[in-house]
Protein backbone atom coordinates (compact mmCIF):
# COMPACT_ATOMS: atom_id res chain seq x y z
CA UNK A 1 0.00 0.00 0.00
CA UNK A 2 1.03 3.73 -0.58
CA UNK A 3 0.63 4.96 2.77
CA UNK A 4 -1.92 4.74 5.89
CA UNK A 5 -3.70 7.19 4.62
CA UNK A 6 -4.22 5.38 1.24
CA UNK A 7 -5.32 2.60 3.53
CA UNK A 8 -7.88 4.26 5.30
CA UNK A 9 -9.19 5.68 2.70
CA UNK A 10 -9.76 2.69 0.95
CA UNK A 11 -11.26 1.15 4.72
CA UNK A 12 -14.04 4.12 4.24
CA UNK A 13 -14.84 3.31 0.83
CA UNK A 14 -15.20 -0.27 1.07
CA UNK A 15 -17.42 0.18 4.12
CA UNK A 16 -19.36 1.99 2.30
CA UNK A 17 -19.48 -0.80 -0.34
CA UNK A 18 -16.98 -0.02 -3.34
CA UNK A 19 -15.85 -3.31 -4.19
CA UNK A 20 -13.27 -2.04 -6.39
CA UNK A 21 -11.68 -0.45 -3.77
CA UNK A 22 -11.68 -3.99 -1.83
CA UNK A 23 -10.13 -5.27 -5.02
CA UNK A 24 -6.98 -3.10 -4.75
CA UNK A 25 -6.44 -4.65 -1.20
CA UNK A 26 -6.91 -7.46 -2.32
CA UNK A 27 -4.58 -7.59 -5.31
CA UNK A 28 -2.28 -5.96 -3.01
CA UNK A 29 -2.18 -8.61 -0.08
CA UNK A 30 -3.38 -11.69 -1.78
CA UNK A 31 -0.11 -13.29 -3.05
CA UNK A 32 1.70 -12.33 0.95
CA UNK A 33 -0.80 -14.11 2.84
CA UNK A 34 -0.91 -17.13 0.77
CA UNK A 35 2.70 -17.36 1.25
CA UNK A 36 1.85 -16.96 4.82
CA UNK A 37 -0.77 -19.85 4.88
CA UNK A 38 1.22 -21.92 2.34
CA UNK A 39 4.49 -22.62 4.53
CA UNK A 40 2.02 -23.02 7.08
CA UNK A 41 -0.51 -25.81 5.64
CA UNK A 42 0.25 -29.18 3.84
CA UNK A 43 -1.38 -28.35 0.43
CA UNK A 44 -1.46 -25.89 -1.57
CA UNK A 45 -5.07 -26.04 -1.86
CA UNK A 46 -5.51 -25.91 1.84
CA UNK A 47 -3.60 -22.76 1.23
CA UNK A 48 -5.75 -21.66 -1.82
CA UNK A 49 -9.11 -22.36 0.44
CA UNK A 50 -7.72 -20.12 4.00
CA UNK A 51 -6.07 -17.64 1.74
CA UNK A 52 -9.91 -17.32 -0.15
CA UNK A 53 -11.31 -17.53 3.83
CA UNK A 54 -9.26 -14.79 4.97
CA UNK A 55 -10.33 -12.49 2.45
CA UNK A 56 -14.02 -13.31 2.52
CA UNK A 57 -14.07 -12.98 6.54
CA UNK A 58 -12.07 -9.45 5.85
CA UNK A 59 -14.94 -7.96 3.20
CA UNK A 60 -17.68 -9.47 6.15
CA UNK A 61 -15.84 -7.35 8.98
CA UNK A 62 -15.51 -4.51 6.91
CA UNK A 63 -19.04 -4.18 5.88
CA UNK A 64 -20.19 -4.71 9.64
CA UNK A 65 -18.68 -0.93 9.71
CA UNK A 66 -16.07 -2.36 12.49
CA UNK A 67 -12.76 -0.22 12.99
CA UNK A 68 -9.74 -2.21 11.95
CA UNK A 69 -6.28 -0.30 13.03
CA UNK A 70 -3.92 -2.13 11.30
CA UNK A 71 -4.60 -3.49 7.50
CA UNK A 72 -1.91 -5.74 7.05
CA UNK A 73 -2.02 -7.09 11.20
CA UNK A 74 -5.81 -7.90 10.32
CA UNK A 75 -5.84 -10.02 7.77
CA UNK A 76 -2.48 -11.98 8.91
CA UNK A 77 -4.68 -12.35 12.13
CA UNK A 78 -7.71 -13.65 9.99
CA UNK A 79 -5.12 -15.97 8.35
CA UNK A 80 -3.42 -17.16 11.64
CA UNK A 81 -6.90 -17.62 13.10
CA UNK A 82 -8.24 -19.71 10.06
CA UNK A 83 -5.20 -22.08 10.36
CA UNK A 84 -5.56 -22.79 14.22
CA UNK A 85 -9.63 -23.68 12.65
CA UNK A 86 -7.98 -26.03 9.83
CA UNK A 87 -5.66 -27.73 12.43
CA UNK A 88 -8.14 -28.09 14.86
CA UNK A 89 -10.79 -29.82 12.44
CA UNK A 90 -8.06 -31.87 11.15
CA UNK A 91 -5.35 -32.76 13.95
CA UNK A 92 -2.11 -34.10 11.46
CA UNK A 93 0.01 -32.19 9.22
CA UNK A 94 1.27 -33.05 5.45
CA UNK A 95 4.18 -31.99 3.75
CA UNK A 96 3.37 -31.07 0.04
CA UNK A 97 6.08 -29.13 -2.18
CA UNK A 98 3.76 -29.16 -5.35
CA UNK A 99 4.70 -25.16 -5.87
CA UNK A 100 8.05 -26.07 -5.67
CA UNK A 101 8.10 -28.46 -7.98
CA UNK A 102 6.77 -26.08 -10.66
CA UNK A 103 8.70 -23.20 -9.99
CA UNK A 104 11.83 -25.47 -10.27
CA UNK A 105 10.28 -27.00 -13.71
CA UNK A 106 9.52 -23.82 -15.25
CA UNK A 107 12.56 -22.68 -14.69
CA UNK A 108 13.97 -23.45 -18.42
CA UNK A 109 17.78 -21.80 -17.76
CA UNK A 110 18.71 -24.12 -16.01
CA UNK A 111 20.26 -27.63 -16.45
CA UNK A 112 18.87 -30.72 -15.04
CA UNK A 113 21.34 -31.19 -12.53
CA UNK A 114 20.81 -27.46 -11.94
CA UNK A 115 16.94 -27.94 -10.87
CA UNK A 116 17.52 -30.85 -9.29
CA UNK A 117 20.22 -28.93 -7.36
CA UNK A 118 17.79 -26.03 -6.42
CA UNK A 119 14.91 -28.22 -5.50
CA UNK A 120 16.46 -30.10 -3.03
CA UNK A 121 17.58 -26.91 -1.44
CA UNK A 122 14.35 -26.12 -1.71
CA UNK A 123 12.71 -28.84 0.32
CA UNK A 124 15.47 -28.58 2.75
CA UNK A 125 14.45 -25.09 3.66
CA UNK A 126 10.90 -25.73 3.82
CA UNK A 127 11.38 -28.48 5.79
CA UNK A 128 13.50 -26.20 8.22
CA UNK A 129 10.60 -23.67 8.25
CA UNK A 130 7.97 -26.26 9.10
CA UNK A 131 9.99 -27.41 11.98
CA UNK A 132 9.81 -24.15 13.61
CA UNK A 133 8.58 -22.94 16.58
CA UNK A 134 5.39 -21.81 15.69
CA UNK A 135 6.31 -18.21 16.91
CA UNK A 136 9.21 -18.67 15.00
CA UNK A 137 8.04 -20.00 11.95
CA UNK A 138 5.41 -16.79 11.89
CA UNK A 139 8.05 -14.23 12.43
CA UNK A 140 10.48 -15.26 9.65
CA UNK A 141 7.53 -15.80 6.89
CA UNK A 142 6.33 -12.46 7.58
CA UNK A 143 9.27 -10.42 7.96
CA UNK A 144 11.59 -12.19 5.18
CA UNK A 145 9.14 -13.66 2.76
CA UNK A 146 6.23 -11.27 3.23
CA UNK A 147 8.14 -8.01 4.03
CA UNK A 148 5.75 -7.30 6.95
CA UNK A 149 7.79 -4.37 9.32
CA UNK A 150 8.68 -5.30 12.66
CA UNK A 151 6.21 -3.27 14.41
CA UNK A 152 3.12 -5.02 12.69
CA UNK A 153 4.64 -8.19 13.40
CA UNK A 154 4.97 -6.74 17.09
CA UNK A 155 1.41 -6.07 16.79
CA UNK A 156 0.37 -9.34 15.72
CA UNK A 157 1.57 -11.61 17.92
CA UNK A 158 1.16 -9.13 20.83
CA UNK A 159 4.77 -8.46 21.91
CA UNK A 160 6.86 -5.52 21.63
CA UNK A 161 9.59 -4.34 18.94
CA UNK A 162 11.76 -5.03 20.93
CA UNK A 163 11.18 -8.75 22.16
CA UNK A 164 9.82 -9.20 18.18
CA UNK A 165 13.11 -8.45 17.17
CA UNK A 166 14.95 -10.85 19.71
CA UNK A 167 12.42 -13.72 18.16
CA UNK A 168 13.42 -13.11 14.87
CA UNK A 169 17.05 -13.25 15.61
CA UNK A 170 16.27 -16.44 17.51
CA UNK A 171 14.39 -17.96 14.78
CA UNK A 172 17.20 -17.31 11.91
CA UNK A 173 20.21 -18.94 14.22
CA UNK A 174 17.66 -22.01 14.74
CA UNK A 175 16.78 -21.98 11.28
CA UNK A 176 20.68 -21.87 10.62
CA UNK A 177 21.53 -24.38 12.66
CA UNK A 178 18.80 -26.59 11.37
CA UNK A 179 20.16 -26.14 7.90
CA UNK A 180 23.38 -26.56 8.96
CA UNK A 181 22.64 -30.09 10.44
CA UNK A 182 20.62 -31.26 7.51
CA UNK A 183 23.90 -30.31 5.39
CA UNK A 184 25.88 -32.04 7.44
């Protein structure tokens, strides 16, 4: 978004039922929180469906009239809520690297070896992720893949800058060392 001003003025106009308006959030968010829900779920359909969820639930709150603070901390909370709801429902988790697979296929400069190379690294990272703390795992997806700033981050899982910021630094030297045992 431009600004949190833009924001706001685009939190009026959809409560007052522009859908177009909901549309530019939406284009602007959509691919961050399914990235969000993807390293988080076991398919990427699961993914697809809480990513479509979030969304949905956001228009709903937003034409109840309700204040929302924070754009971005909102509809990672919607997210984050949705996947405790998926868990709970279903109890076990999957490993799927479908995405990964295609992104490595379609990538046509490189040599077979090459992908091969690149998708293993690949897996081994996601794997790493997934075997975060959950605390963890949410800090590092939002600040590194999502580019979410500190202070929403702060916001979102209730704790301040400054113990954010300690997390974060925790969760890269685990995810580190976790690399650095898989390599081994």
């Amino acid at each position: 978004m431009k600004s949190h001003i833009h924001e706001r003025i685009l939190l009026y106009k959809i409560q007052r039922g522009d859908t177009e308006s909901f549309g530019t959030i939406y284009d602007f968010y959509h691919e961050r929180i399914y990235r969000y829900v993807y390293l988080k779920v076991p398919t990427q359909e699961d993914a697809q469906d809480i990513t479509a969820d979030t969304f949905l639930r956001a228009w709903q709150y937003m034409q109840e009239k309700k204040a929302i603070r924070a754009l971005q901390a909102f509809l990672y909370q919607i997210a984050r809520n949705l996947i405790v709801d998926f868990y709970r429902k279903r109890g076990s988790v999957v490993d799927s690297l479908d995405e990964h697979e295609v992104i490595v296929a379609d990538r046509g400069d490189l040599s077979l070896e090459e992908k091969m190379i690149l998708k293993s690294d690949i897996e081994q990272v996601e794997r790493a992720i997934r075997q975060l703390k959950d605390v963890y795992r949410d800090v590092v997806i939002l600040h590194y893949l999502n580019d979410v700033p500190l202070k929403n981050i702060a916001r979102l899982i209730e704790k301040s800058q400054g113990a954010t910021r300690v997390i974060l630094h925790r969760a890269v030297k685990t995810l580190r060392d976790t690399l650095a045992l898989a390599k081994g």
